[in-house]
PDB file of N, CA and C in Angstrom:
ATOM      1  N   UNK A   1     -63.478  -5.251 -42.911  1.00  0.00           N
ATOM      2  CA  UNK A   1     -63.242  -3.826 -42.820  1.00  0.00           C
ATOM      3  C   UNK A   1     -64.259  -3.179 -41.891  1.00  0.00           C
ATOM      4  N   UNK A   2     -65.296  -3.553 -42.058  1.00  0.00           N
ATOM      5  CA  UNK A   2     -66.490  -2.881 -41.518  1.00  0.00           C
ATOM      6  C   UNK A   2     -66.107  -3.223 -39.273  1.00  0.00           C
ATOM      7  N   UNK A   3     -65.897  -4.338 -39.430  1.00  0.00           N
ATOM      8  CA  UNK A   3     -65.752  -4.966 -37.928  1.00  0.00           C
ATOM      9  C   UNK A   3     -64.600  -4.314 -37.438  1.00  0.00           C
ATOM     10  N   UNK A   4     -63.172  -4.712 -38.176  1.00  0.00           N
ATOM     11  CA  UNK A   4     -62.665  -2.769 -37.680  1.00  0.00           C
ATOM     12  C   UNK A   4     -62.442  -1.623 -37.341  1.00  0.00           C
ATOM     13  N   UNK A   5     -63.756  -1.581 -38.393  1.00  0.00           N
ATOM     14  CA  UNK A   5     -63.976   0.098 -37.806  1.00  0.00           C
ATOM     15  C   UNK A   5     -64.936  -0.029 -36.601  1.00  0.00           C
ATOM     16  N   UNK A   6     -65.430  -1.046 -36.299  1.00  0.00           N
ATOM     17  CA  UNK A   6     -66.462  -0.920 -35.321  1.00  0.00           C
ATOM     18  C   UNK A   6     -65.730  -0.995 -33.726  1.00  0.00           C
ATOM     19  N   UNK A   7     -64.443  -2.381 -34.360  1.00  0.00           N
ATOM     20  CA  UNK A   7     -63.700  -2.346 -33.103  1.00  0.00           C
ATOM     21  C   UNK A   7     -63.156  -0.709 -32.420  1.00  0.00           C
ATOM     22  N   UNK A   8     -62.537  -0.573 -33.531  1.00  0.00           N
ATOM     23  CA  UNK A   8     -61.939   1.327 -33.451  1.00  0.00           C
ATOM     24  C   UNK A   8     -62.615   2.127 -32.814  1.00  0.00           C
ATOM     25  N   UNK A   9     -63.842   2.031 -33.043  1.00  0.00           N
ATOM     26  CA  UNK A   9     -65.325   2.622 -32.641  1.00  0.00           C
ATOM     27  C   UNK A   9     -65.677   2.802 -31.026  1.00  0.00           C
ATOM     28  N   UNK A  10     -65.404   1.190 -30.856  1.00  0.00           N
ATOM     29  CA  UNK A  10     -65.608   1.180 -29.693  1.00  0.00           C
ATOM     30  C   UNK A  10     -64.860   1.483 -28.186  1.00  0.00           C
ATOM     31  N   UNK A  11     -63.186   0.858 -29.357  1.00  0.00           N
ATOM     32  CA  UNK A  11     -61.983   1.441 -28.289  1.00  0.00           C
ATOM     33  C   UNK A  11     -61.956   2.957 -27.992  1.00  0.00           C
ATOM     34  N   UNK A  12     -62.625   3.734 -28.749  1.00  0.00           N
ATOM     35  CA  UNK A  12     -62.931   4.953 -28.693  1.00  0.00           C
ATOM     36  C   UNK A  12     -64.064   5.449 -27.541  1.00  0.00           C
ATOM     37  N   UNK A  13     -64.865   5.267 -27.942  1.00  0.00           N
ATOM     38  CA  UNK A  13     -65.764   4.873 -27.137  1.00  0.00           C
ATOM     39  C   UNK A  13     -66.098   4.617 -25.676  1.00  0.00           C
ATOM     40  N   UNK A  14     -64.898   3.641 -25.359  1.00  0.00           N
ATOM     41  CA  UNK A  14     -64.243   3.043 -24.073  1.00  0.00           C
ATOM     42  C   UNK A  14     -63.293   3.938 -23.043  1.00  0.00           C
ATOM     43  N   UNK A  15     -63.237   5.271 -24.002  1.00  0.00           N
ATOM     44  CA  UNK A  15     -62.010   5.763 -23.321  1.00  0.00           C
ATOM     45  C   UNK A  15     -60.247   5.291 -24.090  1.00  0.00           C
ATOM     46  N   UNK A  16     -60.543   4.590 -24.871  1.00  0.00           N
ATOM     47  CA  UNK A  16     -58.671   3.780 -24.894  1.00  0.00           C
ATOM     48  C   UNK A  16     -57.899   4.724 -26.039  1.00  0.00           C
ATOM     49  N   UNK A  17     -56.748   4.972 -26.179  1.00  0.00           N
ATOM     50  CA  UNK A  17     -56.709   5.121 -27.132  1.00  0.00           C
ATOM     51  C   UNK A  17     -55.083   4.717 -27.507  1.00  0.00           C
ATOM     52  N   UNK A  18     -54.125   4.918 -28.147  1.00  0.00           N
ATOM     53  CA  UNK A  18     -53.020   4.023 -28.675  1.00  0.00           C
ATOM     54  C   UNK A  18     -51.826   4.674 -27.998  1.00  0.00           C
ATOM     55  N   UNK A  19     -51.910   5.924 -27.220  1.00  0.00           N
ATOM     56  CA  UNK A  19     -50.784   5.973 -26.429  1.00  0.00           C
ATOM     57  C   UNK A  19     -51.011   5.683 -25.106  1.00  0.00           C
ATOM     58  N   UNK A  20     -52.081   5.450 -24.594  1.00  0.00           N
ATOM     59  CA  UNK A  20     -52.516   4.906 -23.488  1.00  0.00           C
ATOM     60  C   UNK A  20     -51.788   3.314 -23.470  1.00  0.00           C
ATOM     61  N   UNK A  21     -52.339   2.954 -24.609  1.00  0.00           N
ATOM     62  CA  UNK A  21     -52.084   1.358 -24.778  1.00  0.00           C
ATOM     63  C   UNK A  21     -50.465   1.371 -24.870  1.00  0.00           C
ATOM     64  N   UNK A  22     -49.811   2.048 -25.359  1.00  0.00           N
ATOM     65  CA  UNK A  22     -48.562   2.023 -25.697  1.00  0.00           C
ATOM     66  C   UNK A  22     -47.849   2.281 -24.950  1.00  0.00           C
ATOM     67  N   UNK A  23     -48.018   2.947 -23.579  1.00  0.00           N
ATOM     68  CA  UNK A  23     -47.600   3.129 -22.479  1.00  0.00           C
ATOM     69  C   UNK A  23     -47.780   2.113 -21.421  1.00  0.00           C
ATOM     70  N   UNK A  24     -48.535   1.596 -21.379  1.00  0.00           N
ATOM     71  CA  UNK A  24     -49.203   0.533 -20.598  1.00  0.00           C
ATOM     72  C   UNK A  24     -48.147  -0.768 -21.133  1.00  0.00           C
ATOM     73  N   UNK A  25     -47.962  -0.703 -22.246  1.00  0.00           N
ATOM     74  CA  UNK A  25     -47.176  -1.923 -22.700  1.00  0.00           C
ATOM     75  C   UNK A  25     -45.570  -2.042 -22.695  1.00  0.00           C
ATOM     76  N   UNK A  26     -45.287  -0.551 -22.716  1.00  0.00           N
ATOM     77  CA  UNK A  26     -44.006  -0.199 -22.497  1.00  0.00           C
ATOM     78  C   UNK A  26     -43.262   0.239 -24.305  1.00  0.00           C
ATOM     79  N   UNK A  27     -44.253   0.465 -24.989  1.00  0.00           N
ATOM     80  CA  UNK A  27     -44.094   0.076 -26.451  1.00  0.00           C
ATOM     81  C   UNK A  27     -43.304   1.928 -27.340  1.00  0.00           C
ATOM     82  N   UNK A  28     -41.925   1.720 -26.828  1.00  0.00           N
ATOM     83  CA  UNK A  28     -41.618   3.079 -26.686  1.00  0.00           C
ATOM     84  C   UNK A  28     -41.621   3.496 -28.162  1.00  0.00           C
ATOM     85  N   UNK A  29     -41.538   2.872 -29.328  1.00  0.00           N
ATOM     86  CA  UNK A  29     -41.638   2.844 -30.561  1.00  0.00           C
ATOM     87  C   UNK A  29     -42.447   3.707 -30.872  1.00  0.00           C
ATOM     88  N   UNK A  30     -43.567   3.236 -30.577  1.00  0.00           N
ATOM     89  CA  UNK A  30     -45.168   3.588 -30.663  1.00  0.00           C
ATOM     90  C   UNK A  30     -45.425   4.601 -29.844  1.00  0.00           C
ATOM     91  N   UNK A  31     -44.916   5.110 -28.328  1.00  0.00           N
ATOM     92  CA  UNK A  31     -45.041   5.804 -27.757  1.00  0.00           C
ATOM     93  C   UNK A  31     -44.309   7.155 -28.715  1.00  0.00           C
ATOM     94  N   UNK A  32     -43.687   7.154 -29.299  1.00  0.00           N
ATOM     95  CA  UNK A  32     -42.395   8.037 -29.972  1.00  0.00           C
ATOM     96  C   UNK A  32     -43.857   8.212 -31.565  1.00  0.00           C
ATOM     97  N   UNK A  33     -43.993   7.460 -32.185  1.00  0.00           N
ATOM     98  CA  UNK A  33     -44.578   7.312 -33.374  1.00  0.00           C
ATOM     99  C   UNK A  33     -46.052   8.554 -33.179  1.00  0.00           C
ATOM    100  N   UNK A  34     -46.811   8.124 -31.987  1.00  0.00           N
ATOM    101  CA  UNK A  34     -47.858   9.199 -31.620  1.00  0.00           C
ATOM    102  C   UNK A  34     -47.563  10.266 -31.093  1.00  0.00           C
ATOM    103  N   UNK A  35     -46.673  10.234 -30.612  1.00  0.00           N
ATOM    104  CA  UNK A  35     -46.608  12.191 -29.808  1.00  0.00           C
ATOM    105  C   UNK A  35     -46.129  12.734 -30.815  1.00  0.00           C
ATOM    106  N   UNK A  36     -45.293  11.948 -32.216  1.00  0.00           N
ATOM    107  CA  UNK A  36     -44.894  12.436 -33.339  1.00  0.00           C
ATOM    108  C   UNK A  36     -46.597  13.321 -33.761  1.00  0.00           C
ATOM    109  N   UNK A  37     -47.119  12.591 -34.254  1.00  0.00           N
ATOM    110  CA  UNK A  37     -48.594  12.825 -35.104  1.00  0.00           C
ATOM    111  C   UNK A  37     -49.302  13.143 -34.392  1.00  0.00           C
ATOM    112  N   UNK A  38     -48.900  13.867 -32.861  1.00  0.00           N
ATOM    113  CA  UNK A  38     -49.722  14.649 -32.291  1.00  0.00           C
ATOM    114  C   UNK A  38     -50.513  14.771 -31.492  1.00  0.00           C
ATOM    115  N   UNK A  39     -50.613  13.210 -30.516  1.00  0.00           N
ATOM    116  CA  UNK A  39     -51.111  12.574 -29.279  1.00  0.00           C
ATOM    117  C   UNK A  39     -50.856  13.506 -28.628  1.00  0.00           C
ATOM    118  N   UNK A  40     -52.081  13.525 -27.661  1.00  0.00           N
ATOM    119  CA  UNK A  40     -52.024  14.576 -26.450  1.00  0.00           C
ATOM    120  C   UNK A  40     -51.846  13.576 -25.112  1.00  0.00           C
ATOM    121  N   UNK A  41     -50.428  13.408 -25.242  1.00  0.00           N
ATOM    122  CA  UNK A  41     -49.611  13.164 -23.770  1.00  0.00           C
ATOM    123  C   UNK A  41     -50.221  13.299 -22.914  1.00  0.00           C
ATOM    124  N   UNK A  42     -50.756  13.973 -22.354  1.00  0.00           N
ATOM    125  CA  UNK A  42     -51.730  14.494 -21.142  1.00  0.00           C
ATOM    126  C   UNK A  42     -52.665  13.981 -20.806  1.00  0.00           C
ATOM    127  N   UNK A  43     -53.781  13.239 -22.024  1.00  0.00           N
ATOM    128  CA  UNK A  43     -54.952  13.061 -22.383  1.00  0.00           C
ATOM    129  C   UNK A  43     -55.449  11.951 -21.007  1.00  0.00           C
ATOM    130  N   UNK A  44     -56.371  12.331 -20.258  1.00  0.00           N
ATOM    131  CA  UNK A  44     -56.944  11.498 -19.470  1.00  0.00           C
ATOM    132  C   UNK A  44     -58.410  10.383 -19.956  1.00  0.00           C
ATOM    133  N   UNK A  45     -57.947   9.519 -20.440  1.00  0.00           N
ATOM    134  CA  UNK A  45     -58.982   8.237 -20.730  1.00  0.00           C
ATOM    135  C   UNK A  45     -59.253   6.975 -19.740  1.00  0.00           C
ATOM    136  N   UNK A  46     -60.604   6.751 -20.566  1.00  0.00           N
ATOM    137  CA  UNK A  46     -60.735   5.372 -19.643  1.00  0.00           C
ATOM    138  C   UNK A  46     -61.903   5.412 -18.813  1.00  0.00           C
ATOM    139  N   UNK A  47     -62.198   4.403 -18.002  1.00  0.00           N
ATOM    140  CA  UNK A  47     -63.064   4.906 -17.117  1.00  0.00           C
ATOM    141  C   UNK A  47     -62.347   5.698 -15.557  1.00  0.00           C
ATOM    142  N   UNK A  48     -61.031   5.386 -15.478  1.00  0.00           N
ATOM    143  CA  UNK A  48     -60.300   5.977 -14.630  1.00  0.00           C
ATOM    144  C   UNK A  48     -59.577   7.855 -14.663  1.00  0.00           C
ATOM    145  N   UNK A  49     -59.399   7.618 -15.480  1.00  0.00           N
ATOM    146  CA  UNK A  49     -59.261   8.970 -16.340  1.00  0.00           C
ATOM    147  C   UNK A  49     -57.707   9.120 -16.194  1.00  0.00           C
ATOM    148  N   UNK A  50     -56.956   7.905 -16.495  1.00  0.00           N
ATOM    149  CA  UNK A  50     -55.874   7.858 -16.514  1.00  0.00           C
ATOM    150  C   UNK A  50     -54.715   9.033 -17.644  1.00  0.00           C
ATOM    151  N   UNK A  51     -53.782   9.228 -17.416  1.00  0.00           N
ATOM    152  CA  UNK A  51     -52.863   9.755 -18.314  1.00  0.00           C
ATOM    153  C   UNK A  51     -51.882   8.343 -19.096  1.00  0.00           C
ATOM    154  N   UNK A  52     -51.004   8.597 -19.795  1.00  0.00           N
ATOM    155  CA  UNK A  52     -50.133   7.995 -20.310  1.00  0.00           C
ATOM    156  C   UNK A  52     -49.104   7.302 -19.298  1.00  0.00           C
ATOM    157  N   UNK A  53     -48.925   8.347 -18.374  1.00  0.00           N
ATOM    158  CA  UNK A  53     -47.697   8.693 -17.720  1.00  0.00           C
ATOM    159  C   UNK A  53     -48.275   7.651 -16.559  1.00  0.00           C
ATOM    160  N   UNK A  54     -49.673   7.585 -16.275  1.00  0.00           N
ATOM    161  CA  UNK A  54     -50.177   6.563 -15.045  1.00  0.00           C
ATOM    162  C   UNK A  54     -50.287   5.402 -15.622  1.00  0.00           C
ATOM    163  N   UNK A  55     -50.264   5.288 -16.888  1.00  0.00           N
ATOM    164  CA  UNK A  55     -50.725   4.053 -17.430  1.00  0.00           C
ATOM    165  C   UNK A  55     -49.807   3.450 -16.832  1.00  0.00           C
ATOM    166  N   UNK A  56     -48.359   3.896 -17.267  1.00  0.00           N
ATOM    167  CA  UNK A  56     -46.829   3.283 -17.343  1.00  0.00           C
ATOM    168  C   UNK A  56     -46.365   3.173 -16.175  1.00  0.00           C
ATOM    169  N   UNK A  57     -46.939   4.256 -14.839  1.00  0.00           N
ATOM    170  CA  UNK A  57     -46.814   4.032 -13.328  1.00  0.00           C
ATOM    171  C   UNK A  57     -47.399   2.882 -13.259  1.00  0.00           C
ATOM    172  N   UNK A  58     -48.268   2.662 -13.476  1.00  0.00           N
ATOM    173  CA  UNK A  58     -49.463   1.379 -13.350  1.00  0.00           C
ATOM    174  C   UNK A  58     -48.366  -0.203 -13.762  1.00  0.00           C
ATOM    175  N   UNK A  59     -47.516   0.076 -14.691  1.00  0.00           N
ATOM    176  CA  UNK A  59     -47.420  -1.416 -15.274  1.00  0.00           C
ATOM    177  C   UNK A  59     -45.888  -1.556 -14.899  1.00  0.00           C
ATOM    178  N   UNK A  60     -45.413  -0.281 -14.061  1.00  0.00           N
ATOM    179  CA  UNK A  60     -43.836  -0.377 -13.661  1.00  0.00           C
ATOM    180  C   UNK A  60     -43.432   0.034 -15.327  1.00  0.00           C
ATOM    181  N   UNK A  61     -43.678   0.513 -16.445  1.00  0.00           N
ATOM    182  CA  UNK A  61     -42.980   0.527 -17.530  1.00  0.00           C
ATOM    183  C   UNK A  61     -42.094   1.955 -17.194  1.00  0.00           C
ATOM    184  N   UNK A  62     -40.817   1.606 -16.772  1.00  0.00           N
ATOM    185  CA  UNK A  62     -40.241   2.866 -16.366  1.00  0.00           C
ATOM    186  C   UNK A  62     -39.336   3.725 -17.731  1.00  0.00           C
ATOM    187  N   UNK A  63     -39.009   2.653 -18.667  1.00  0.00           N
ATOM    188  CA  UNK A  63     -38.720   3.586 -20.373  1.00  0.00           C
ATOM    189  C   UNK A  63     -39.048   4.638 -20.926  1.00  0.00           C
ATOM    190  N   UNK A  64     -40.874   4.106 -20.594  1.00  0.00           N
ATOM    191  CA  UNK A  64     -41.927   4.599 -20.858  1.00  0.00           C
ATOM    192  C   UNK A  64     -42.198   5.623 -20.611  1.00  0.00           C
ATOM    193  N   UNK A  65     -42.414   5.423 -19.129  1.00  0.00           N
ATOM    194  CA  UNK A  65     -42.130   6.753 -18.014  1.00  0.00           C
ATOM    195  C   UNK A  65     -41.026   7.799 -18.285  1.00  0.00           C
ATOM    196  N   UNK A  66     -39.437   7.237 -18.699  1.00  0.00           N
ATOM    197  CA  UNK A  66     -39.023   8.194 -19.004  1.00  0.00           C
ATOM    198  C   UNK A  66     -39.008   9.149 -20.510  1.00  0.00           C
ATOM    199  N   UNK A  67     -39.684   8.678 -21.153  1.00  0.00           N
ATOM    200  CA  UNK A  67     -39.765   8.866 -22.586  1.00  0.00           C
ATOM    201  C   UNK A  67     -41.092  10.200 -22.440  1.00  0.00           C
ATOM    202  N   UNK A  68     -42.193   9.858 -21.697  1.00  0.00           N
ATOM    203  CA  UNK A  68     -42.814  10.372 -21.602  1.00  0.00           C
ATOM    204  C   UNK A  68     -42.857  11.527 -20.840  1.00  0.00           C
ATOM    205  N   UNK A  69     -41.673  11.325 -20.166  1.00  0.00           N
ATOM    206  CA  UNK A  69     -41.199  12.966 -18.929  1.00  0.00           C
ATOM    207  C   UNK A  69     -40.434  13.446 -20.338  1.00  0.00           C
ATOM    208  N   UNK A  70     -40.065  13.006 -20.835  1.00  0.00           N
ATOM    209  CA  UNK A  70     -38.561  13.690 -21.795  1.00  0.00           C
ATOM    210  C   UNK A  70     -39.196  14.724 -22.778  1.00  0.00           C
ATOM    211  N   UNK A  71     -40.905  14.031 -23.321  1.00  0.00           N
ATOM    212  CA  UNK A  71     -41.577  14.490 -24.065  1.00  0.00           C
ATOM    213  C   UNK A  71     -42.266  15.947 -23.224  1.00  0.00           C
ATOM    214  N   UNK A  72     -42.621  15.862 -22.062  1.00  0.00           N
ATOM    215  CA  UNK A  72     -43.458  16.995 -21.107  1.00  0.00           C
ATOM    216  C   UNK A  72     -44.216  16.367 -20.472  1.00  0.00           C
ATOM    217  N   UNK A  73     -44.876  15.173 -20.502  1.00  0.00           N
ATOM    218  CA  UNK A  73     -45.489  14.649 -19.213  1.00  0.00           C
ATOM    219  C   UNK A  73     -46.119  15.212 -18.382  1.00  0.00           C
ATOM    220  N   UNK A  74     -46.565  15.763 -17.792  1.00  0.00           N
ATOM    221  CA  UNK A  74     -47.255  16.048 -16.200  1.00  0.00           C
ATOM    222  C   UNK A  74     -47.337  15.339 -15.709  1.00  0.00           C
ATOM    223  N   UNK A  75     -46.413  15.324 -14.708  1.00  0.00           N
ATOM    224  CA  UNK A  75     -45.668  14.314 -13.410  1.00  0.00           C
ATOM    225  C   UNK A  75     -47.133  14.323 -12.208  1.00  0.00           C
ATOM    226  N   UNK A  76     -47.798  15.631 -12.006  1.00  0.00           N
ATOM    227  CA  UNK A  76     -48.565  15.835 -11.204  1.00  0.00           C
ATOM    228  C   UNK A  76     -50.373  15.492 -11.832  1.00  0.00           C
ATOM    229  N   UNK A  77     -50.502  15.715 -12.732  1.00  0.00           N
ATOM    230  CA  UNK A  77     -52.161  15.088 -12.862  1.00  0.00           C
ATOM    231  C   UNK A  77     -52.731  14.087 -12.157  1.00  0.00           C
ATOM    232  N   UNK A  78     -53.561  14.543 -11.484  1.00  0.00           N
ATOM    233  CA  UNK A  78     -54.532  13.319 -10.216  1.00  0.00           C
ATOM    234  C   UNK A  78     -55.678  12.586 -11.853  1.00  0.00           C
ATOM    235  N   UNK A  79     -55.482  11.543 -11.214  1.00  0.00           N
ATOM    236  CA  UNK A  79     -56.706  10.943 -11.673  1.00  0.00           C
ATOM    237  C   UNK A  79     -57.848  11.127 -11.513  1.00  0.00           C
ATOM    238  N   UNK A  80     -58.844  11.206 -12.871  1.00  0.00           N
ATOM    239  CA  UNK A  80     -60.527  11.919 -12.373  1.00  0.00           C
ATOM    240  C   UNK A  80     -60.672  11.022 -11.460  1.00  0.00           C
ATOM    241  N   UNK A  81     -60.914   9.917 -11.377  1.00  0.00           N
ATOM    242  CA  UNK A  81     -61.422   9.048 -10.690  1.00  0.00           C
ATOM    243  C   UNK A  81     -61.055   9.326  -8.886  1.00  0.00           C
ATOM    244  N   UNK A  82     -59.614   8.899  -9.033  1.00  0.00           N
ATOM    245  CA  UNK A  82     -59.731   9.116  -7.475  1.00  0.00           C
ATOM    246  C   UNK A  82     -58.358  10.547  -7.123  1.00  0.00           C
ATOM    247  N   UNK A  83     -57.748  10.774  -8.078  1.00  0.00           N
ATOM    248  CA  UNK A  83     -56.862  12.035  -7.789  1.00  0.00           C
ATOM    249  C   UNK A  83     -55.998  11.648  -7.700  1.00  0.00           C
ATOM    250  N   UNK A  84     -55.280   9.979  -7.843  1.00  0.00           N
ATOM    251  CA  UNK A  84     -54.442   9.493  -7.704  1.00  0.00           C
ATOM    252  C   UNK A  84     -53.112  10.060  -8.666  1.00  0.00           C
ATOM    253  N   UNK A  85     -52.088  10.457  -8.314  1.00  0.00           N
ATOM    254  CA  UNK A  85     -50.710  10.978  -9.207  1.00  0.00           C
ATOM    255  C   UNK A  85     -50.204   9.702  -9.669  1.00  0.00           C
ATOM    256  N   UNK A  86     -49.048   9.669 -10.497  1.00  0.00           N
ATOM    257  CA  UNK A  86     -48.445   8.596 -11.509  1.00  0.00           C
ATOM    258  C   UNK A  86     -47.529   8.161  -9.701  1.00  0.00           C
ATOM    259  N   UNK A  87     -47.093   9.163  -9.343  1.00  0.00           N
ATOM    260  CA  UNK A  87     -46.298   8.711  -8.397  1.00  0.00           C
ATOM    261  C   UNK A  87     -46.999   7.564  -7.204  1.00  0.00           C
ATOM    262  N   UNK A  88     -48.373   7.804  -7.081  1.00  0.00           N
ATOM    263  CA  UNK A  88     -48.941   7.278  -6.110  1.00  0.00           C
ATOM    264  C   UNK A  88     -49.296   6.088  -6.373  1.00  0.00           C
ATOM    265  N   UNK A  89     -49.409   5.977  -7.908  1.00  0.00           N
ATOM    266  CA  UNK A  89     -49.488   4.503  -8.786  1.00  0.00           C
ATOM    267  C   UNK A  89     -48.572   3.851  -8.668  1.00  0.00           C
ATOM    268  N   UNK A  90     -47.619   4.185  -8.258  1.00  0.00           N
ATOM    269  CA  UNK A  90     -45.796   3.436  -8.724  1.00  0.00           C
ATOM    270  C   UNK A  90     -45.679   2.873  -7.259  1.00  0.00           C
ATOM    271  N   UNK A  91     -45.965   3.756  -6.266  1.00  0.00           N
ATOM    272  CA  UNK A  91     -45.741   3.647  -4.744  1.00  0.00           C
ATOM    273  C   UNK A  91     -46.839   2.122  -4.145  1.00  0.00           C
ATOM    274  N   UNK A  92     -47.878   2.912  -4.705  1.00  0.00           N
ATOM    275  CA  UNK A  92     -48.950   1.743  -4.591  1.00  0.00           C
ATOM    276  C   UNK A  92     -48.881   0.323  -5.201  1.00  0.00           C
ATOM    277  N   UNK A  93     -48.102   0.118  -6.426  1.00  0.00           N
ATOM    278  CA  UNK A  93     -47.774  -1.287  -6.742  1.00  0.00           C
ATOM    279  C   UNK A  93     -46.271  -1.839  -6.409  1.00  0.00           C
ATOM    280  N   UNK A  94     -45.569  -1.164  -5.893  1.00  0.00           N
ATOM    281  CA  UNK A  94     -44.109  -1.429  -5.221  1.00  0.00           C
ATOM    282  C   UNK A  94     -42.894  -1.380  -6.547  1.00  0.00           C
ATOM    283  N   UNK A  95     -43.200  -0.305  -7.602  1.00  0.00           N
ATOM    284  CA  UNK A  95     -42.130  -0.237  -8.498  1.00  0.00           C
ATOM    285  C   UNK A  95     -41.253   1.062  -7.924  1.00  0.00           C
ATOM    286  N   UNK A  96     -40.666   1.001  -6.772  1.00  0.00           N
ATOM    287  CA  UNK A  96     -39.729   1.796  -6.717  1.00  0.00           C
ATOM    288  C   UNK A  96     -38.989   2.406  -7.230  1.00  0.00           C
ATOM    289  N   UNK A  97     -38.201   2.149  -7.978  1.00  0.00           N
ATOM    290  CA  UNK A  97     -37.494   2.963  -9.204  1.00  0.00           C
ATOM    291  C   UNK A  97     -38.014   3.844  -9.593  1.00  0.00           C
ATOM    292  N   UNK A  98     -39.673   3.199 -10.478  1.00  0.00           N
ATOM    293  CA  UNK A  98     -40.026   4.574 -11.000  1.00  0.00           C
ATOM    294  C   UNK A  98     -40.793   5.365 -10.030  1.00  0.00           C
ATOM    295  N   UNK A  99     -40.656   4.971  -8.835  1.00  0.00           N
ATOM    296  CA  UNK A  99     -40.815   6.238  -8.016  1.00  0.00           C
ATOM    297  C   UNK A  99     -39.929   7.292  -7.656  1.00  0.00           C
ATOM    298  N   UNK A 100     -39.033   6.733  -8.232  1.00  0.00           N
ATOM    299  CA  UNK A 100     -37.367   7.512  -7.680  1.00  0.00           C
ATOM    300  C   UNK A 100     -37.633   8.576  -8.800  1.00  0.00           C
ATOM    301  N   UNK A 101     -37.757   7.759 -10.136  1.00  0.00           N
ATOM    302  CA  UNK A 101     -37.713   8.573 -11.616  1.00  0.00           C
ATOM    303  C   UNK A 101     -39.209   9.683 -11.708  1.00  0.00           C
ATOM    304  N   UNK A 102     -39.995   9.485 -10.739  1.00  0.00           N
ATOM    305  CA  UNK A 102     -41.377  10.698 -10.963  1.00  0.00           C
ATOM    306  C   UNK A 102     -40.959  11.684  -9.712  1.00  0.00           C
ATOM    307  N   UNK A 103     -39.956  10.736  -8.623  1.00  0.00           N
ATOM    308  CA  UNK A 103     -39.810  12.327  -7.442  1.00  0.00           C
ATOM    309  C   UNK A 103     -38.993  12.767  -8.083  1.00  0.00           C
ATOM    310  N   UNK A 104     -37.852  12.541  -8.899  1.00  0.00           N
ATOM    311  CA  UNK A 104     -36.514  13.322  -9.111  1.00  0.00           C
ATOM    312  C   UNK A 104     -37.158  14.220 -10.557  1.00  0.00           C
ATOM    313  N   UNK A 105     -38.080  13.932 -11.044  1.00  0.00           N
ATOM    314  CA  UNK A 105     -39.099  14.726 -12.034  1.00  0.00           C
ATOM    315  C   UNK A 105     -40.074  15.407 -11.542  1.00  0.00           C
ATOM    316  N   UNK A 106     -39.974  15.985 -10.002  1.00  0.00           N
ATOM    317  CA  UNK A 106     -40.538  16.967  -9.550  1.00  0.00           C
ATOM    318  C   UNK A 106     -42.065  16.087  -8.676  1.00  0.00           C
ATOM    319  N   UNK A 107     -42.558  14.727  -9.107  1.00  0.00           N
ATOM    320  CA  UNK A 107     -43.327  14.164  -8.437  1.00  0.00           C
ATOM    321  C   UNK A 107     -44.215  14.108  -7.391  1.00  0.00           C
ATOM    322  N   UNK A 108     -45.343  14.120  -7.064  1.00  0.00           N
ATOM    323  CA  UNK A 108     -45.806  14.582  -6.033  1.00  0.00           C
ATOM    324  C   UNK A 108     -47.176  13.474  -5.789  1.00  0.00           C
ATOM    325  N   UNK A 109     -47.326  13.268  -4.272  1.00  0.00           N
ATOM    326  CA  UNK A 109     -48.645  12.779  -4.235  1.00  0.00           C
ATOM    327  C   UNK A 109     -49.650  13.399  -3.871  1.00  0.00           C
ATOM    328  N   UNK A 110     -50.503  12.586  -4.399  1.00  0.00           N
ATOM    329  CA  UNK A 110     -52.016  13.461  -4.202  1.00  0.00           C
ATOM    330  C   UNK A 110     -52.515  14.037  -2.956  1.00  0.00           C
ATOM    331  N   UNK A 111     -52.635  15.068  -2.827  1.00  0.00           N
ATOM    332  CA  UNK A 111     -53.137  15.940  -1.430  1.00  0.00           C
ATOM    333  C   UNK A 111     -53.934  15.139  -0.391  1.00  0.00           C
ATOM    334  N   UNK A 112     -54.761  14.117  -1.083  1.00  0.00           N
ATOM    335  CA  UNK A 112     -56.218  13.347  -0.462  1.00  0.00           C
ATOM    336  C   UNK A 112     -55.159  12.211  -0.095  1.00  0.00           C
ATOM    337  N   UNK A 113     -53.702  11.694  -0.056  1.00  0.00           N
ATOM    338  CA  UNK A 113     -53.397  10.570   0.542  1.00  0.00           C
ATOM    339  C   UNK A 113     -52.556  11.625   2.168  1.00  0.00           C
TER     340      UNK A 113
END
């Protein structure tokens, strides 16, 4: 129990937290289960200062992506790190589609590309 909470502790800690992860994985269940109980969709973690919505640009999870526009999303949030948009994530690893699915959701890239 104790190592648990420490793990918890630390994923905290780290920046991570379970809709990040759940987006990243494509885990729309779970993605649905936290914005229920009140996850802040928006929330930039990590050392990147990713959103949900980049996680899922990041891993091509385009479900994800749309689950998470359906919910309110912000299509446009730059990453702290480099200002990077979800769109510029999708473009940058060659998942086309969900680049189709963040321009036709108003999508935009970051001013600095």
């Amino acid at each position: 129990m104790l190592f648990a909470l420490f793990v918890s502790l630390l994923m905290v800690g780290c920046g991570q937290d379970i809709l990040h992860e759940a987006a990243e994985a494509g885990n729309l269940e779970l993605i649905e289960k936290e914005i229920a109980e009140g996850a802040n969709i928006n929330s930039q973690n990590g050392r990147d200062g990713e959103t949900p919505l980049q996680r899922a640009a990041t891993r091509g999870q385009i479900e994800a992506a749309e689950l998470l526009l359906s919910k309110g999303a912000d299509v446009n949030i730059g990453r702290k790190r480099d200002g990077q948009t979800a769109l510029d994530l999708a473009e940058d690893r060659g998942h086309e589609e969900l680049a189709k699915l963040l321009k036709k959701n108003g999508g935009r890239s970051s001013p600095d590309r």
